[in-house]
Protein backbone atom coordinates (compact mmCIF):
# COMPACT_ATOMS: atom_id res chain seq x y z
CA UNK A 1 -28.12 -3.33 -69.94
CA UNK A 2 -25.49 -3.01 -73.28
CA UNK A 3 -21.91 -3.89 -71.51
CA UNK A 4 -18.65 -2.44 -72.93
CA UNK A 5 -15.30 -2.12 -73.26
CA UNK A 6 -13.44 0.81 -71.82
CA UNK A 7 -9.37 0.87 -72.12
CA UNK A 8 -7.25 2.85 -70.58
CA UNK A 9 -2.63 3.40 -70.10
CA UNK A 10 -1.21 2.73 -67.03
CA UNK A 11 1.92 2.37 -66.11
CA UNK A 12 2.62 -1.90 -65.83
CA UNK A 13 3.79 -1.85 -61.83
CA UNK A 14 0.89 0.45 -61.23
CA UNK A 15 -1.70 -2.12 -63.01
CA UNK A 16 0.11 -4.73 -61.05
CA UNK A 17 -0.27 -3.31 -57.68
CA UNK A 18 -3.55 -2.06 -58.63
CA UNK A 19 -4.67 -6.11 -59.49
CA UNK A 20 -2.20 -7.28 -55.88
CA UNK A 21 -4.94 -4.82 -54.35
CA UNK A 22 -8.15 -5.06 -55.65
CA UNK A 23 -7.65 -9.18 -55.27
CA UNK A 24 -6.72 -8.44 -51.41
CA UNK A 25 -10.18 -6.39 -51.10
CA UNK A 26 -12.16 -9.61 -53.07
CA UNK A 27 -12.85 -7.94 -56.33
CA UNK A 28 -11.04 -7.73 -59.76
CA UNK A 29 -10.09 -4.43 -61.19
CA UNK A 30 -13.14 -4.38 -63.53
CA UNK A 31 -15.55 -4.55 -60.05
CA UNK A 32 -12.93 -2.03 -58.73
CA UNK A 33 -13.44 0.39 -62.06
CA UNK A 34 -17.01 0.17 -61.61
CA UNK A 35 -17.63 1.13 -58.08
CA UNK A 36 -15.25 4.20 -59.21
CA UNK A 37 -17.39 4.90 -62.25
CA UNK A 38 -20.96 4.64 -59.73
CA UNK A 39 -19.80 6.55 -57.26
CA UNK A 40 -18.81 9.19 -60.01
CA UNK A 41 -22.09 9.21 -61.69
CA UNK A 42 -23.96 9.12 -58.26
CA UNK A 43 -22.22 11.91 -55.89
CA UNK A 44 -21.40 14.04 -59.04
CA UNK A 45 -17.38 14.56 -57.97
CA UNK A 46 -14.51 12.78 -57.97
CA UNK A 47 -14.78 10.51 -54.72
CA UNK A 48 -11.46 11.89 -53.11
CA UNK A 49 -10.02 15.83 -52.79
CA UNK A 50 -7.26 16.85 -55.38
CA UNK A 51 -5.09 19.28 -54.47
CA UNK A 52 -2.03 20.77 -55.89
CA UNK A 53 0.74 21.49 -53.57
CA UNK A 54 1.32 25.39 -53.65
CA UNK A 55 5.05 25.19 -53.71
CA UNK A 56 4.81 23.98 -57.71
CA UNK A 57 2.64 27.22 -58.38
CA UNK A 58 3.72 29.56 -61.19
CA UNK A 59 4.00 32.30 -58.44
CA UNK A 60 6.54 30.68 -56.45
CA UNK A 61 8.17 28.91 -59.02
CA UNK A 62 9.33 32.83 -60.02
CA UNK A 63 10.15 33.78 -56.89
CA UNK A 64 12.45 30.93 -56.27
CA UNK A 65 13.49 31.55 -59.96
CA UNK A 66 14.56 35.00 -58.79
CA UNK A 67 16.31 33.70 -55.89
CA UNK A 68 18.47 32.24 -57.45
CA UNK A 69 19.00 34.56 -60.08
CA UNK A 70 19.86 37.26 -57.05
CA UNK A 71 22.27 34.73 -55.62
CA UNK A 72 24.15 34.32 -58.89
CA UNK A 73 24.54 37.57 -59.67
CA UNK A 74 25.53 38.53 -56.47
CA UNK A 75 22.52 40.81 -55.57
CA UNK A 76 21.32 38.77 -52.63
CA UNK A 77 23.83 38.55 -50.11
CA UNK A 78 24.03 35.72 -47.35
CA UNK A 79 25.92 35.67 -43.84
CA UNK A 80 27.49 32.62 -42.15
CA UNK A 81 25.66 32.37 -38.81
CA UNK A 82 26.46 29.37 -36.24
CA UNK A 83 24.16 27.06 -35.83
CA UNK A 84 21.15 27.99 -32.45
CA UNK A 85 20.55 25.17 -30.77
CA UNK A 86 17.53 24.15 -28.97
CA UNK A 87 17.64 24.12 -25.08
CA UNK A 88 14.48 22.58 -25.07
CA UNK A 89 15.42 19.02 -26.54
């Protein structure tokens, strides 16, 4: 079968690291870019979960906007409390 060339940008310590590891598992990063690319074209998905953490969504990202905007207008208003400590500890 035709080989070719595929290039990608990566950051240089990240390409590093990436060579430091795929040389500790016995392979090079082309074997390593391979299995990725198989496993792809086999199972149909990404072969790991992405998430996004929920604190970075648009919805909270305008409540904490608001937040603040409350606290630097003055609308929210905070109490000094002393600290509760825990008995249990």
């Amino acid at each position: 079968m035709a080989q070719t060339n595929l290039s990608v940008r990566v950051n240089e310590l990240d390409k590093k690291n990436f060579e430091l590891f795929c040389n500790e598992a016995g392979m090079n990063v082309s074997v390593a870019i391979n299995m990725f690319i198989k496993t792809v074209l086999r199972e149909r998905r990404l072969p790991f979960e992405i998430k996004i953490d929920p604190f970075y969504s648009k919805s909270n990202i305008e409540y904490l906007e608001k937040i603040v905007s409350d606290i630097k207008t003055g609308k929210a208003k905070f109490e000094e409390h002393d600290l509760i400590e825990d008995d249990d500890k």
